[in-house]
PDB file of N, CA and C in Angstrom:
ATOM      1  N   UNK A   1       4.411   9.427  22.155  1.00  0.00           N
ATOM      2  CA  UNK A   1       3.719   8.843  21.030  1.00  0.00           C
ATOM      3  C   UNK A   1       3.231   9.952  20.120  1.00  0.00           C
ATOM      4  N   UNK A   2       3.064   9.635  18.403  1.00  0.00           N
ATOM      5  CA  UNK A   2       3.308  10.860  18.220  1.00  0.00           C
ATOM      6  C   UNK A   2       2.248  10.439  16.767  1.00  0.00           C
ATOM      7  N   UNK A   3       1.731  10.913  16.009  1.00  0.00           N
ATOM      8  CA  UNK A   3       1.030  10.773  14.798  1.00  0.00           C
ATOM      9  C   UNK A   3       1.727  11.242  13.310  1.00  0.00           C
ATOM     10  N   UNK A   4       2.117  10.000  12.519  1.00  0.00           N
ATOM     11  CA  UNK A   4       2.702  10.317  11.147  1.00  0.00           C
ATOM     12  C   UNK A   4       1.851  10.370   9.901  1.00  0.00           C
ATOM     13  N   UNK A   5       2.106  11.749   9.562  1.00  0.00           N
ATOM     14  CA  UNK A   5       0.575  11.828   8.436  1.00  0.00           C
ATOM     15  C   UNK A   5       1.264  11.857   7.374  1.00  0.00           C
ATOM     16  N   UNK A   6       1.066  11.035   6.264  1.00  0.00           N
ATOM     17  CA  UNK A   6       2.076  11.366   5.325  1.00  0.00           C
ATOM     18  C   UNK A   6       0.627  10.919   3.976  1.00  0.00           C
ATOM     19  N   UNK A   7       1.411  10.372   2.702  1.00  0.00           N
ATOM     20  CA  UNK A   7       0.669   9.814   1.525  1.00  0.00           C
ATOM     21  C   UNK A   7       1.790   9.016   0.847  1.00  0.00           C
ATOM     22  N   UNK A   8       0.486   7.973  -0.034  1.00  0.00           N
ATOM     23  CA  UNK A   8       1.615   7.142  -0.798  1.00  0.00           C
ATOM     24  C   UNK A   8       0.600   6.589  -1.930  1.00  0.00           C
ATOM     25  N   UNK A   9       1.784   6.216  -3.419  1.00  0.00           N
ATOM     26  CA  UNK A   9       0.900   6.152  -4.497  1.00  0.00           C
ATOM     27  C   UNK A   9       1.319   4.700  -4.214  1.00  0.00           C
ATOM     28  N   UNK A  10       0.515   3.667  -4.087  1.00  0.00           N
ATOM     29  CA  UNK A  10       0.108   2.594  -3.651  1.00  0.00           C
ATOM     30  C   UNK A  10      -0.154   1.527  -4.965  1.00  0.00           C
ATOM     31  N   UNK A  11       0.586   0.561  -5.257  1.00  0.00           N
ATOM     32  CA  UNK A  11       0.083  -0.203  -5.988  1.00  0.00           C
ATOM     33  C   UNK A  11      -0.840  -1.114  -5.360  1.00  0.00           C
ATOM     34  N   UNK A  12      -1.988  -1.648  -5.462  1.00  0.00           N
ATOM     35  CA  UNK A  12      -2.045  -2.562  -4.537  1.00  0.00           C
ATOM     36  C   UNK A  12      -3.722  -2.865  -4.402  1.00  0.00           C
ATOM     37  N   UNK A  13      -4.104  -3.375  -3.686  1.00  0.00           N
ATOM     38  CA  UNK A  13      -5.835  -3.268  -3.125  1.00  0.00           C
ATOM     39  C   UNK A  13      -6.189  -3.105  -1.529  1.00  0.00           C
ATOM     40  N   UNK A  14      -7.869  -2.884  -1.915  1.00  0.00           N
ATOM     41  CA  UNK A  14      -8.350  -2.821  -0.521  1.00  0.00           C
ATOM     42  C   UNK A  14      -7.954  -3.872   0.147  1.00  0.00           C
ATOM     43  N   UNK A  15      -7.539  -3.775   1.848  1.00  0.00           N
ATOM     44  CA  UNK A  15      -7.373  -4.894   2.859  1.00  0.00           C
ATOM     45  C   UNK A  15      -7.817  -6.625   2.163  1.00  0.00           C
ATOM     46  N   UNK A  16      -9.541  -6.494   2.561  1.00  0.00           N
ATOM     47  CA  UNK A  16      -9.987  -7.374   2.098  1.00  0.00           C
ATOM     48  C   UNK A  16     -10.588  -8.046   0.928  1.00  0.00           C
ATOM     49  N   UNK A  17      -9.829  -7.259  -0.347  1.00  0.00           N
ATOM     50  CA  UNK A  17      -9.997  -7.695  -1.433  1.00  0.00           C
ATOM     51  C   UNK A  17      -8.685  -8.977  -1.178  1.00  0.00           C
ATOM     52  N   UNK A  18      -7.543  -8.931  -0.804  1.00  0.00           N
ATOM     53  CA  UNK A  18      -6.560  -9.454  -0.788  1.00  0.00           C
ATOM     54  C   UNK A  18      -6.841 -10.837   0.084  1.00  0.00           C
ATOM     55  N   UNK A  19      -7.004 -10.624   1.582  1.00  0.00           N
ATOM     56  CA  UNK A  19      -7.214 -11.306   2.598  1.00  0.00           C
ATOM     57  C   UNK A  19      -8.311 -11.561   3.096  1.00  0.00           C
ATOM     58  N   UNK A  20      -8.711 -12.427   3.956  1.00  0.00           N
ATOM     59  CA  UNK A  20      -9.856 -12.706   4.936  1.00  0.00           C
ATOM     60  C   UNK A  20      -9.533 -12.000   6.241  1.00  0.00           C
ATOM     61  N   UNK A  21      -8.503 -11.990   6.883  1.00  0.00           N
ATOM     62  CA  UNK A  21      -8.187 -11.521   7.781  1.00  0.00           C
ATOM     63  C   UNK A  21      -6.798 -11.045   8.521  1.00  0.00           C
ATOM     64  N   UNK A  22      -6.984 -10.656   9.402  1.00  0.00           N
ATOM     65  CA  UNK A  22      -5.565  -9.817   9.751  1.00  0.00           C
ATOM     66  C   UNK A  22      -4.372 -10.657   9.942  1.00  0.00           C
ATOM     67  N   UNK A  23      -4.636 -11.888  10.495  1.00  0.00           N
ATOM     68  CA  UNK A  23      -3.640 -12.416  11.177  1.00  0.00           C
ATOM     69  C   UNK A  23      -3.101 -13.430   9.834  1.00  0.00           C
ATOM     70  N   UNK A  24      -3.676 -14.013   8.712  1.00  0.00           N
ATOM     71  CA  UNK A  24      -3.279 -14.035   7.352  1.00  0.00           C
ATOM     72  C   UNK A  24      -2.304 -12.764   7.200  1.00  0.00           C
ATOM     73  N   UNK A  25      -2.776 -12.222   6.786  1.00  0.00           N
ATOM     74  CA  UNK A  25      -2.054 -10.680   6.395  1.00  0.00           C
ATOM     75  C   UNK A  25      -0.297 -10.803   7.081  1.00  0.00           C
ATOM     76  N   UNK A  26      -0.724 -10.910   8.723  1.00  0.00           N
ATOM     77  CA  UNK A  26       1.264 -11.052   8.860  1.00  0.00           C
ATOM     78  C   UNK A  26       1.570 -12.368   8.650  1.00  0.00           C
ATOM     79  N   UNK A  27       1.399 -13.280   8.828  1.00  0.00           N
ATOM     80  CA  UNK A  27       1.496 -14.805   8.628  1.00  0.00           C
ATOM     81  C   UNK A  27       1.959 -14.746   6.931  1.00  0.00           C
ATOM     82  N   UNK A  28       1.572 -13.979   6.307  1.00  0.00           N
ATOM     83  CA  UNK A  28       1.534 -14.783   4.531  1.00  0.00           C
ATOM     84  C   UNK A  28       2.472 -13.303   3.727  1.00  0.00           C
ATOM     85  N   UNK A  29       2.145 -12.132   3.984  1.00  0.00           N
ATOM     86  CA  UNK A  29       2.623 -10.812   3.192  1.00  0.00           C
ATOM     87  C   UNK A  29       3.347  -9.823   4.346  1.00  0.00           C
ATOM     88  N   UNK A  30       4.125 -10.314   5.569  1.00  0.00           N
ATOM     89  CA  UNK A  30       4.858  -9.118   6.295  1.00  0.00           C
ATOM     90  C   UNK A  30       5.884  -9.217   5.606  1.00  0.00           C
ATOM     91  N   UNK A  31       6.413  -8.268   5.063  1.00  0.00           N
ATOM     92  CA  UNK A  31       7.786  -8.010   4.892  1.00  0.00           C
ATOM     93  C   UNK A  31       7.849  -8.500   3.131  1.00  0.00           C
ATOM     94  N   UNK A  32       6.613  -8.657   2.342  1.00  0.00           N
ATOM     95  CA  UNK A  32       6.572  -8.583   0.910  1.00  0.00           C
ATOM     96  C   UNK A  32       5.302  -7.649   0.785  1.00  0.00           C
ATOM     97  N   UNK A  33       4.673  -7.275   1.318  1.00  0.00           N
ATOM     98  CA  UNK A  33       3.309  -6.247   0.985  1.00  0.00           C
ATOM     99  C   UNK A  33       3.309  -5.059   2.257  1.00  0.00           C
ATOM    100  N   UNK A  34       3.392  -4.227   2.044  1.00  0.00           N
ATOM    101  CA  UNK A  34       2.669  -3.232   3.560  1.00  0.00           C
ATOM    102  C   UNK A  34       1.160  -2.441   3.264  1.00  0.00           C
ATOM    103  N   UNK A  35       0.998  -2.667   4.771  1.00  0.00           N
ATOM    104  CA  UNK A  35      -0.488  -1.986   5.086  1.00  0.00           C
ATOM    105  C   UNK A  35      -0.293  -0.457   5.038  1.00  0.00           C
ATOM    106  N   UNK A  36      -1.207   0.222   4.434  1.00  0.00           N
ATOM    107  CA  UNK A  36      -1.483   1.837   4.306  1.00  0.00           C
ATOM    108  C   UNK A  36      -2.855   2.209   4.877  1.00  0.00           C
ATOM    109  N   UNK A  37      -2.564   3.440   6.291  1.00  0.00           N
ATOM    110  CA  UNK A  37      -4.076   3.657   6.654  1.00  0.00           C
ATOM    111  C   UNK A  37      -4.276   4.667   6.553  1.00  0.00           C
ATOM    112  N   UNK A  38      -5.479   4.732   5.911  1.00  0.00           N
ATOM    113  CA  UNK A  38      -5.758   6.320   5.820  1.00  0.00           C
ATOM    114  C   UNK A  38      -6.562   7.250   7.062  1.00  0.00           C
ATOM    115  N   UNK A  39      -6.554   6.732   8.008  1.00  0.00           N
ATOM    116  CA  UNK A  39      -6.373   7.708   9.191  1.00  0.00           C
ATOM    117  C   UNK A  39      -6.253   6.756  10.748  1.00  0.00           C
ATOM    118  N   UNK A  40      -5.475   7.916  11.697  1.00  0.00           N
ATOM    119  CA  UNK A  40      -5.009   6.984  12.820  1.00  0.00           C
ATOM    120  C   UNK A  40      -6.241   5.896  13.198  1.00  0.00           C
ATOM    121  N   UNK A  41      -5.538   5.117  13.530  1.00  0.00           N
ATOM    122  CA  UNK A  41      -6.451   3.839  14.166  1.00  0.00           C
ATOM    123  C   UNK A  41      -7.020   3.262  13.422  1.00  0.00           C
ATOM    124  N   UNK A  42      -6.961   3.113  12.168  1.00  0.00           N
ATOM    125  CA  UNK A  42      -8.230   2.705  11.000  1.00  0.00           C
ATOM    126  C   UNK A  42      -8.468   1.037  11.075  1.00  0.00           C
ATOM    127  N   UNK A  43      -9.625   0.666  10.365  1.00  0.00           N
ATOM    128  CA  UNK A  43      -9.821  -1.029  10.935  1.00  0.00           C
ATOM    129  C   UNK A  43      -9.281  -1.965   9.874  1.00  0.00           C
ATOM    130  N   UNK A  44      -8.604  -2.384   9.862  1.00  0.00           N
ATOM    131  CA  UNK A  44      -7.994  -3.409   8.665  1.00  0.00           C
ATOM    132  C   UNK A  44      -9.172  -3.206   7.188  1.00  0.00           C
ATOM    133  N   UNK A  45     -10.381  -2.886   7.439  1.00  0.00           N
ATOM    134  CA  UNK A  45     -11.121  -2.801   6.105  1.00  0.00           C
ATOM    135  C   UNK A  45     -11.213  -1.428   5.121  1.00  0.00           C
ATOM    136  N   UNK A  46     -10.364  -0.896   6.353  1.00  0.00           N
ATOM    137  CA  UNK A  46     -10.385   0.757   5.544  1.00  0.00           C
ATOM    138  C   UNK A  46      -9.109   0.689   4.952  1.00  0.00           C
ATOM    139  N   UNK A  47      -8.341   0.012   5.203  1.00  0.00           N
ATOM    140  CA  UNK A  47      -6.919   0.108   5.033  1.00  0.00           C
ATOM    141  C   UNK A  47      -6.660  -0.221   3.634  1.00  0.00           C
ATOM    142  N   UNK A  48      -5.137  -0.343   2.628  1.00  0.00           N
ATOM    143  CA  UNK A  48      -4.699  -0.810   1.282  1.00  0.00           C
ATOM    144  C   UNK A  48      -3.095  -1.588   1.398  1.00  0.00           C
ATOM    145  N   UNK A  49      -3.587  -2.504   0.852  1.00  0.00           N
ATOM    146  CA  UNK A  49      -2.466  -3.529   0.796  1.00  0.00           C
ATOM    147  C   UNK A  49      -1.504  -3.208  -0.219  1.00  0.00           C
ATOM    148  N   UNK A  50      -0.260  -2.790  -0.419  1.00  0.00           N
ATOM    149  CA  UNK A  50       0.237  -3.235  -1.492  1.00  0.00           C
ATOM    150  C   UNK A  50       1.869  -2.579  -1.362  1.00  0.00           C
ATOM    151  N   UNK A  51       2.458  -2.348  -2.510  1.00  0.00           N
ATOM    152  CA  UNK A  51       3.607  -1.303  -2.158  1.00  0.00           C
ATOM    153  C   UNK A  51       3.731  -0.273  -2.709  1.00  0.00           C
ATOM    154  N   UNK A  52       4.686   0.523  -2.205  1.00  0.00           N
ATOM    155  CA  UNK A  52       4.389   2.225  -2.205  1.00  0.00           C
ATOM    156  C   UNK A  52       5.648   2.451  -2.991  1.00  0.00           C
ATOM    157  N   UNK A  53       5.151   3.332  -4.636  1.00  0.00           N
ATOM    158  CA  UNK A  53       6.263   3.889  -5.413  1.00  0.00           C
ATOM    159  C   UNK A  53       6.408   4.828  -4.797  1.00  0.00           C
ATOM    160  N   UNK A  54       5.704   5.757  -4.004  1.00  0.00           N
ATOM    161  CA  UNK A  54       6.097   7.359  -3.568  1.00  0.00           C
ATOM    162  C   UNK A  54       5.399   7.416  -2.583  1.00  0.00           C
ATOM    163  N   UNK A  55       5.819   8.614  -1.881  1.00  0.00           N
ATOM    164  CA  UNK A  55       5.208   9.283  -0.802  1.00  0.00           C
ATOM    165  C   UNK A  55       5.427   9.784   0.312  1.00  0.00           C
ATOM    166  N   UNK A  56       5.405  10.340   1.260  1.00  0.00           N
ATOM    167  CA  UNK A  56       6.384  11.315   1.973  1.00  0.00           C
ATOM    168  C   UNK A  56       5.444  11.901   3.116  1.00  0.00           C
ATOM    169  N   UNK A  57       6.019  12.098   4.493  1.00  0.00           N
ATOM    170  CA  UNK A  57       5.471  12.677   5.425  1.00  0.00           C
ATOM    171  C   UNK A  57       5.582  13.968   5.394  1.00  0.00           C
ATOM    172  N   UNK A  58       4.300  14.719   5.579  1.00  0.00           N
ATOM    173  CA  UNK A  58       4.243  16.106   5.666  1.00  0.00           C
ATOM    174  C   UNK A  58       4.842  16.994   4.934  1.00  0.00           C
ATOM    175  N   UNK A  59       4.609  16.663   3.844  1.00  0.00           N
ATOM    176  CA  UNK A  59       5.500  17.161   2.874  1.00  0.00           C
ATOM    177  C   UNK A  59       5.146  16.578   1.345  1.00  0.00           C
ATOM    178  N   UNK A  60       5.534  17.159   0.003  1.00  0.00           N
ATOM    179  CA  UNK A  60       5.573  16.680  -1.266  1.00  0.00           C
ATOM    180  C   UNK A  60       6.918  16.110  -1.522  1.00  0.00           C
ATOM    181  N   UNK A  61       6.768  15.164  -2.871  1.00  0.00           N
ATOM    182  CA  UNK A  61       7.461  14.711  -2.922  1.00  0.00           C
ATOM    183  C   UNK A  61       7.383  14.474  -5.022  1.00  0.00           C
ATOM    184  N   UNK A  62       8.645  14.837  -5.713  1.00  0.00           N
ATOM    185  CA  UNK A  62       8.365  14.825  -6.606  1.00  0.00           C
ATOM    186  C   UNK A  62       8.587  12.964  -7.489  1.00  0.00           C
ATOM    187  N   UNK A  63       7.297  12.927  -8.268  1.00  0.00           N
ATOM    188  CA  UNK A  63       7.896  11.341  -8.889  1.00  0.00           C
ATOM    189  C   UNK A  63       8.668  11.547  -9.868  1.00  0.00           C
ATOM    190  N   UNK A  64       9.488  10.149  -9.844  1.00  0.00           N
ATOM    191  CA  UNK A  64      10.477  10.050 -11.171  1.00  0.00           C
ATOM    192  C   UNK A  64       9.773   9.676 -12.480  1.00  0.00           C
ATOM    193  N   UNK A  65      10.783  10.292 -13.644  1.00  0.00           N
ATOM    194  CA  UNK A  65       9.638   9.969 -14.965  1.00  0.00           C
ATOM    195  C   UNK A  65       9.680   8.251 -14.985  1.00  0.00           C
ATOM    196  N   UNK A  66      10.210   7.823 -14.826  1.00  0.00           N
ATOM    197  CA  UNK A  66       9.852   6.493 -14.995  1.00  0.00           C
ATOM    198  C   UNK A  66       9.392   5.511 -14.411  1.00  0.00           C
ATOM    199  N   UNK A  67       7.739   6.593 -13.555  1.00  0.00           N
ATOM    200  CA  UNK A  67       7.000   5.835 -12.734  1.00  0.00           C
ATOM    201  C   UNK A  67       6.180   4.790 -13.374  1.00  0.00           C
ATOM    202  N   UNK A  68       5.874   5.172 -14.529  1.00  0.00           N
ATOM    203  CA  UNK A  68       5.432   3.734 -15.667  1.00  0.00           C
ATOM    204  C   UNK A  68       5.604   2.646 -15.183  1.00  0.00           C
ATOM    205  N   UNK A  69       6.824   2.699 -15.547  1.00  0.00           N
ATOM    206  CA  UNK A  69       7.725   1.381 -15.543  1.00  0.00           C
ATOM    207  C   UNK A  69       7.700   0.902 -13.959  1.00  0.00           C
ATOM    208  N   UNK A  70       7.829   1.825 -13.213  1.00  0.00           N
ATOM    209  CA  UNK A  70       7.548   1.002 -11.931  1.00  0.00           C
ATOM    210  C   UNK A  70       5.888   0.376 -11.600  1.00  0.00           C
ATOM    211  N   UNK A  71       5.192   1.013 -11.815  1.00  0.00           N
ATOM    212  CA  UNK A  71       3.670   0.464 -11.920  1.00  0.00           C
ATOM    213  C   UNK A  71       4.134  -0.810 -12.346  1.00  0.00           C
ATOM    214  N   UNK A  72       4.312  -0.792 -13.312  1.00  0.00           N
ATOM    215  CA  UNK A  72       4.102  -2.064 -14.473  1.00  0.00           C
ATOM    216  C   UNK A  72       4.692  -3.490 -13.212  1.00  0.00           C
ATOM    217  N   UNK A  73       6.433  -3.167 -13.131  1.00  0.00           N
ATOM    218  CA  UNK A  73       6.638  -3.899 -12.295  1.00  0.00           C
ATOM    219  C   UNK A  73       6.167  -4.348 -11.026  1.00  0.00           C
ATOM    220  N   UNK A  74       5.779  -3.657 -10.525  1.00  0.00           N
ATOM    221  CA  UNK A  74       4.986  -3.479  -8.999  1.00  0.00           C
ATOM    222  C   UNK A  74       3.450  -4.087  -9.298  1.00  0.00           C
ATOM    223  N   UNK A  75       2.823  -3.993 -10.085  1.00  0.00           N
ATOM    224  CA  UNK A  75       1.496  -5.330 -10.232  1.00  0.00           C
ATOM    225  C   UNK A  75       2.271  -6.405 -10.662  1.00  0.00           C
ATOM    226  N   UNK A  76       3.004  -6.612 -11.500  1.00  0.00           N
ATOM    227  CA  UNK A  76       3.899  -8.179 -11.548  1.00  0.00           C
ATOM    228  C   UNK A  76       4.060  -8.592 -10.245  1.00  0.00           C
ATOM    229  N   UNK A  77       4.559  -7.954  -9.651  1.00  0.00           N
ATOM    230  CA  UNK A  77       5.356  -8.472  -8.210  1.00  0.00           C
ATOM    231  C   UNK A  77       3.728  -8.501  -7.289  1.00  0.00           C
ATOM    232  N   UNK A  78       2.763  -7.752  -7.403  1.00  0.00           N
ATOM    233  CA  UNK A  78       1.680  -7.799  -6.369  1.00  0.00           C
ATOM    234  C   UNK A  78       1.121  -8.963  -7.061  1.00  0.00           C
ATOM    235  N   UNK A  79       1.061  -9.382  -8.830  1.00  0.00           N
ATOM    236  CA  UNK A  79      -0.076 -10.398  -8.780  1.00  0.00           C
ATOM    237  C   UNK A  79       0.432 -11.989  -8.323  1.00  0.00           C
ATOM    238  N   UNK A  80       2.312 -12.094  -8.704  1.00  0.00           N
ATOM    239  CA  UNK A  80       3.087 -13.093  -8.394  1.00  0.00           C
ATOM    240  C   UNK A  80       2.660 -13.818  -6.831  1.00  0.00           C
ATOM    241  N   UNK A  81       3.193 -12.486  -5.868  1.00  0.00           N
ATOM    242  CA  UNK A  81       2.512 -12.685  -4.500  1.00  0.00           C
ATOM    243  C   UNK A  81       1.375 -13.327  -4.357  1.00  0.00           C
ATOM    244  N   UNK A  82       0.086 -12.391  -4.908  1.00  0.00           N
ATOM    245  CA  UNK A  82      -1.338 -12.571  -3.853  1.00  0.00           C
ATOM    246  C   UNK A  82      -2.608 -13.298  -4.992  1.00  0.00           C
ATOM    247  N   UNK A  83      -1.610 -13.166  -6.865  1.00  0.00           N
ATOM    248  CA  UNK A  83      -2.259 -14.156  -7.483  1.00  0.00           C
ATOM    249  C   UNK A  83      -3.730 -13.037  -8.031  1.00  0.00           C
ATOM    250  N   UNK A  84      -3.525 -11.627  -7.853  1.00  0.00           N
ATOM    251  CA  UNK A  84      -4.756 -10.829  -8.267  1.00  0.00           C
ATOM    252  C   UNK A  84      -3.903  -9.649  -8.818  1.00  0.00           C
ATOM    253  N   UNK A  85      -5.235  -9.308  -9.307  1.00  0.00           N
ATOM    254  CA  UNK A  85      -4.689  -7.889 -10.022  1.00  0.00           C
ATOM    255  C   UNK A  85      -4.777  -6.743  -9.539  1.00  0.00           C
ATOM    256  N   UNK A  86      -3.364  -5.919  -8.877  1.00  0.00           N
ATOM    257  CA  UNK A  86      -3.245  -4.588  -8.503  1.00  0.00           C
ATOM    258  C   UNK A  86      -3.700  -3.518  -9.239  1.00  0.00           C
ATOM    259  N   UNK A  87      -4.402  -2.282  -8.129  1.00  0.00           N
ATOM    260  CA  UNK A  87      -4.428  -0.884  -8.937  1.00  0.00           C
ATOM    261  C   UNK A  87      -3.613  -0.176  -8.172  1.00  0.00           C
ATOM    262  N   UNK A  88      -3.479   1.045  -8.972  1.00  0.00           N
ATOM    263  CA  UNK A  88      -3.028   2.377  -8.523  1.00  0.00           C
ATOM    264  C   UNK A  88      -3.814   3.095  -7.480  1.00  0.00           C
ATOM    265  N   UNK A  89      -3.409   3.316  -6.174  1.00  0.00           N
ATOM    266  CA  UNK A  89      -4.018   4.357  -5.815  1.00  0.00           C
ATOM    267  C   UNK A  89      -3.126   5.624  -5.253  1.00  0.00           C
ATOM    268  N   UNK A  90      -3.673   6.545  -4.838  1.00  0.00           N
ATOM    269  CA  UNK A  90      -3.011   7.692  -4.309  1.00  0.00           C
ATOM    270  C   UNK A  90      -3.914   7.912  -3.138  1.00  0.00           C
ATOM    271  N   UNK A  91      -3.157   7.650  -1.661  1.00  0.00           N
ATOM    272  CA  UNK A  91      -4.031   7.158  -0.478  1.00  0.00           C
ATOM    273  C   UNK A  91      -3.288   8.341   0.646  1.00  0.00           C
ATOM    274  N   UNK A  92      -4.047   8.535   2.073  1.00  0.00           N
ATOM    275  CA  UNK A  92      -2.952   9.244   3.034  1.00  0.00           C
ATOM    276  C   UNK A  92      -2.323   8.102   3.719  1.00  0.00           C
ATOM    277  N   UNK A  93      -1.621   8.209   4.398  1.00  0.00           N
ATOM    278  CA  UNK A  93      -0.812   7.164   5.318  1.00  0.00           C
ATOM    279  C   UNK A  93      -0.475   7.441   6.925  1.00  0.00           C
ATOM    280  N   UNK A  94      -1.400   7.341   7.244  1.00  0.00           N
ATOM    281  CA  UNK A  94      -1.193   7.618   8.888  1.00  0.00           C
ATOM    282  C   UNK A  94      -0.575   6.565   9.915  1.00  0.00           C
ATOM    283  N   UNK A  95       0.700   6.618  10.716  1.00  0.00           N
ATOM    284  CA  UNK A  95       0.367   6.091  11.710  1.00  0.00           C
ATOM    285  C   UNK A  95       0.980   6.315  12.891  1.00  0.00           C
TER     286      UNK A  95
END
């Protein structure tokens, strides 16, 4: 077992800005939203919901110029989903 430390620029929100609870979370957004934690073991309230334009384990990673345009699309697609309005973040990603 092994620990993946990486980062990701995250469209998206806190855990429970989105949800009430965890088991919502896979039931309603597995496999259209992923969870980002910013350190091993973290509790669903520390965590960020959303999807990841970039980011990379142990390592940099350069963005494309036309990360704009992906923002833009990527809150369309987060508010379509969960019906709220996504931000930007730049988070670590452990797991």
């Amino acid at each position: 077992m092994g620990i993946d430390i990486g980062c990701a620029l995250v469209v998206g929100l806190p855990f429970y800005e989105v949800v009430e609870d965890e088991e919502f979370f896979w039931r309603s957004y597995e496999g259209s939203l992923s969870c980002f934690s910013p350190y091993y073991d973290a509790e669903y309230g520390d965590c960020l919901i959303g999807i990841s334009l970039g980011g990379t384990d142990y390592k940099y990673e350069e963005l494309t110029e036309n990360v704009s345009a992906e923002i833009v699309k990527a809150r369309k697609y987060f508010k379509d989903i969960t019906g709220l309005d996504a931000k930007v973040f730049v988070t670590p990603n452990v797991s």
